[in-house]
Protein backbone atom coordinates (compact mmCIF):
# COMPACT_ATOMS: atom_id res chain seq x y z
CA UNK A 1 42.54 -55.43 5.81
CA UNK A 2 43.82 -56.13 2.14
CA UNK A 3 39.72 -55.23 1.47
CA UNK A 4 40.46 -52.05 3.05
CA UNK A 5 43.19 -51.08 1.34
CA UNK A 6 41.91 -52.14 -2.18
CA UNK A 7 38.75 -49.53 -1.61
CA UNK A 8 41.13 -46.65 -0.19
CA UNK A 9 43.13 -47.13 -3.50
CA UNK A 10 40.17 -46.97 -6.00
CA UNK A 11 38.82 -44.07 -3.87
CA UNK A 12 42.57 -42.60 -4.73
CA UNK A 13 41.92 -43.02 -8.48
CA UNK A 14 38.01 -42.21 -8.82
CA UNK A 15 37.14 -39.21 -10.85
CA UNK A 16 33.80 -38.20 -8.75
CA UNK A 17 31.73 -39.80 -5.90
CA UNK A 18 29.35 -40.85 -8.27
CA UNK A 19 31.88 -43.29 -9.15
CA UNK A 20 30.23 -45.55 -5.88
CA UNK A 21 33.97 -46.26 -4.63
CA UNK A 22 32.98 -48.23 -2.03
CA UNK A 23 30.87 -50.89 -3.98
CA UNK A 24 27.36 -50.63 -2.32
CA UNK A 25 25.84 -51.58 -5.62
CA UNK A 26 27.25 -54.43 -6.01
CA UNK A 27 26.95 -55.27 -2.44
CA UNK A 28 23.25 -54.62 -2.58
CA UNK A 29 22.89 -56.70 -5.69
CA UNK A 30 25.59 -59.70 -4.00
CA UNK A 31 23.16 -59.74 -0.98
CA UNK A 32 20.08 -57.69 -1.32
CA UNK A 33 21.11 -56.47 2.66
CA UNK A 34 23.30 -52.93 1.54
CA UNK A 35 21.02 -49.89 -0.12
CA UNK A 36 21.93 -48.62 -3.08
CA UNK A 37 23.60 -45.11 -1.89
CA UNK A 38 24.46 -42.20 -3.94
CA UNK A 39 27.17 -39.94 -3.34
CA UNK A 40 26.40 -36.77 -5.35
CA UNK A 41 27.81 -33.46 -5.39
CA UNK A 42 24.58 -32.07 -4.81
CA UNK A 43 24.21 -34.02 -1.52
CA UNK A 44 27.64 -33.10 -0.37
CA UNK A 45 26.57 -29.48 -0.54
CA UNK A 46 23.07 -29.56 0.86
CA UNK A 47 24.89 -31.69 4.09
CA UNK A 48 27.52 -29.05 4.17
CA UNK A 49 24.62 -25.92 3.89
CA UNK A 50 22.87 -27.82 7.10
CA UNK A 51 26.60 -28.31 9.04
CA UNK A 52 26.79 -24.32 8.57
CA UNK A 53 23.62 -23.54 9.58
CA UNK A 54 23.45 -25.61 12.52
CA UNK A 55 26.55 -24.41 13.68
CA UNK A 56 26.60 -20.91 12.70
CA UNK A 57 22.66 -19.31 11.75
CA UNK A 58 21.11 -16.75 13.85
CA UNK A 59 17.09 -17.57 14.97
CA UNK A 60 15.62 -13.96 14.14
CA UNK A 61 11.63 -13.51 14.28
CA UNK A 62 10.76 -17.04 13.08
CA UNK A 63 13.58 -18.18 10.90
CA UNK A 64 17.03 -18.81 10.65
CA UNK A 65 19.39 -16.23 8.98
CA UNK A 66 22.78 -16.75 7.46
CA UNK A 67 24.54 -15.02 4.81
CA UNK A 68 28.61 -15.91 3.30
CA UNK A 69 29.88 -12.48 5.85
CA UNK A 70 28.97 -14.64 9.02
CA UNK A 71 31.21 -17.65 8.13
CA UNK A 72 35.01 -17.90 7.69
CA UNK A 73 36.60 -17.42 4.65
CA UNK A 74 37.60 -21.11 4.98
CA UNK A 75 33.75 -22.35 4.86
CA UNK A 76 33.40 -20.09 2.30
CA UNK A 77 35.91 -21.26 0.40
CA UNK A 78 34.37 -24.78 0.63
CA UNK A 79 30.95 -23.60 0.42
CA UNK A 80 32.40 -22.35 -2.95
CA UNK A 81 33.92 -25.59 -3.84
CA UNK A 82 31.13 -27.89 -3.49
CA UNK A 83 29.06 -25.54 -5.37
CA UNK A 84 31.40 -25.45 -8.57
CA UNK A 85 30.98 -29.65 -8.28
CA UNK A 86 27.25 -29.35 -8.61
CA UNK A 87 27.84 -27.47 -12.00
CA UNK A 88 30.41 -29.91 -13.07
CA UNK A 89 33.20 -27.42 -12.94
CA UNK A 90 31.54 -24.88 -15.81
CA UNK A 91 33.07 -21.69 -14.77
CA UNK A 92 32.68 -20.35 -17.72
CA UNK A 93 33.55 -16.63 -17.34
CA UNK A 94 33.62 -16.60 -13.65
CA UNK A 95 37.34 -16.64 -13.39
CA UNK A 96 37.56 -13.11 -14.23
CA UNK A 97 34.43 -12.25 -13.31
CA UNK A 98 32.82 -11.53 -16.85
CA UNK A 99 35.03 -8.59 -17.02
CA UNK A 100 36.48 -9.07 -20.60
CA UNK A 101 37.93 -5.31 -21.06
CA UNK A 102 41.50 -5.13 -21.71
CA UNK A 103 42.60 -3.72 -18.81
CA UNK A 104 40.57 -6.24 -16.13
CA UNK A 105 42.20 -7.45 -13.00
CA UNK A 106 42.32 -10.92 -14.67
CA UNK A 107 44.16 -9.93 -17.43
CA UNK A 108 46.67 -7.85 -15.90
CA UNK A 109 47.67 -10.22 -13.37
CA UNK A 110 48.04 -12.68 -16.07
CA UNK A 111 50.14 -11.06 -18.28
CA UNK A 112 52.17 -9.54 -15.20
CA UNK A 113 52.58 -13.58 -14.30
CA UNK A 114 53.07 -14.49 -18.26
CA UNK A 115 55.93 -11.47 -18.17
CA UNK A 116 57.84 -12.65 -14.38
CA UNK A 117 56.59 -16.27 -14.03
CA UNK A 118 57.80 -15.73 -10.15
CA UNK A 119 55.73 -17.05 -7.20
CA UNK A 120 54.26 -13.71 -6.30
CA UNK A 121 52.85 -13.17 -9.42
CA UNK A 122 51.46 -16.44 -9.41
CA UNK A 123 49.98 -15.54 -5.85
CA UNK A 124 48.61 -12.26 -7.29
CA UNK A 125 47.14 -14.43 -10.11
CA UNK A 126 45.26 -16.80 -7.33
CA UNK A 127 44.17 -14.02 -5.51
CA UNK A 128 42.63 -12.21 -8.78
CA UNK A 129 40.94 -15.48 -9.83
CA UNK A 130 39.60 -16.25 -5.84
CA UNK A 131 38.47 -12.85 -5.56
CA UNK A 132 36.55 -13.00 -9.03
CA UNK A 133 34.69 -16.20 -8.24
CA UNK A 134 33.52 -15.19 -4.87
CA UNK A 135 32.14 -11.54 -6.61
CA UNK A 136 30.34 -13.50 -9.31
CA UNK A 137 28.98 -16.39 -7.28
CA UNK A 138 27.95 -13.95 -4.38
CA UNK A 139 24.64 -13.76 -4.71
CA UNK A 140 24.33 -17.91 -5.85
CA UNK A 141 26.02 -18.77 -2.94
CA UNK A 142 23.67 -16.29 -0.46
CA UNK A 143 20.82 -17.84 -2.04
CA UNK A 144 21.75 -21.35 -1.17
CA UNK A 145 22.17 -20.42 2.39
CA UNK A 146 18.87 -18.78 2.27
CA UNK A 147 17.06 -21.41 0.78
CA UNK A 148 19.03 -23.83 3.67
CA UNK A 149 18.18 -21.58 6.59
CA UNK A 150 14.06 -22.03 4.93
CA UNK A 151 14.56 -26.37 4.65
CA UNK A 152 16.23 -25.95 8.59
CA UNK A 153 13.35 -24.06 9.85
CA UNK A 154 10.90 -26.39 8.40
CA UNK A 155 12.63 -29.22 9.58
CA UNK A 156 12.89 -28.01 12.97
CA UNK A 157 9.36 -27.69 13.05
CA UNK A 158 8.47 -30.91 11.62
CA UNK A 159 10.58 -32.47 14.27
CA UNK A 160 8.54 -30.91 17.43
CA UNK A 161 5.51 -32.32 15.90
CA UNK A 162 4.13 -29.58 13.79
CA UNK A 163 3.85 -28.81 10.08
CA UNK A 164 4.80 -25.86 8.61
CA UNK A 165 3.62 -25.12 4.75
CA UNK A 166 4.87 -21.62 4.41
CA UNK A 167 2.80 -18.15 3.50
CA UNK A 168 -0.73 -18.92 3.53
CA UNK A 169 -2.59 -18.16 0.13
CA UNK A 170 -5.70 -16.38 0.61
């Protein structure tokens, strides 16, 4: 019990799940019986890109097909998340959606908020910024459920017993 609670607090204070919160390296090198595990932000999204095409892809003409419009705006918002861990939070840019002119959505809902710090402007704000990310990391994002939808295919096909190596070259 006090074990427990002594790993849920340093998972409380850990800056990244690289941190190994739960010890299994020096378990593994105590005992030689845990393996070494990694928890990586990279990981956590290729799970998550599997969880949403298992759940959610479309099998059309020999592959699997999903794209950010067939999932809710909650997965995408997560989908979004774990993809700005994998670039170690460098979003340089994408806050306001490379739009630097003087009259951008960014900058006008910032100075509106800057002029009446009130909680609607600080809504309108969020909204600006959440609405900039997903325009600028559109196509990333479609990409990484394409390239998922390819890896789910092939493993489906591994797993009936066959092997798939893509397009033929002549």
């Amino acid at each position: 019990m006090i074990k427990n609670s002594l790993a849920h607090n340093y998972v409380q204070k850990q800056t990244s799940w690289s941190d190994d919160p739960f010890g299994f390296e020096a378990e593994d090198k105590k005992n030689g019986i845990w393996p070494q595990m990694e928890f990586n932000h990279k990981s956590n999204l290729d799970d998550y890109i599997q969880d949403l095409i298992a759940t959610h892809a479309v099998y059309q003409a020999d592959e699997y097909v999903l794209s950010l419009d067939m999932i809710t705006s909650d997965e995408q918002d997560e989908l979004l998340r774990l993809y700005i861990e994998t670039i170690d939070r460098e979003i340089d840019g994408a806050y306001c959606n490379d739009d630097v002119s003087i009259n951008s959505d960014f900058n006008c809902a910032l100075l509106s908020m800057l002029k009446c710090n009130t909680r609607d402007k600080r809504e309108d704000l969020a909204n600006v910024i959440h609405k900039n990310l997903f325009t600028y990391y559109n196509d990333t994002l479609n990409n990484l459920l394409s390239t998922g939808c390819e890896i789910f295919f092939n493993n489906a096909v591994n797993e009936s017993s066959y092997y798939y190596r893509g397009e033929q070259a002549e």
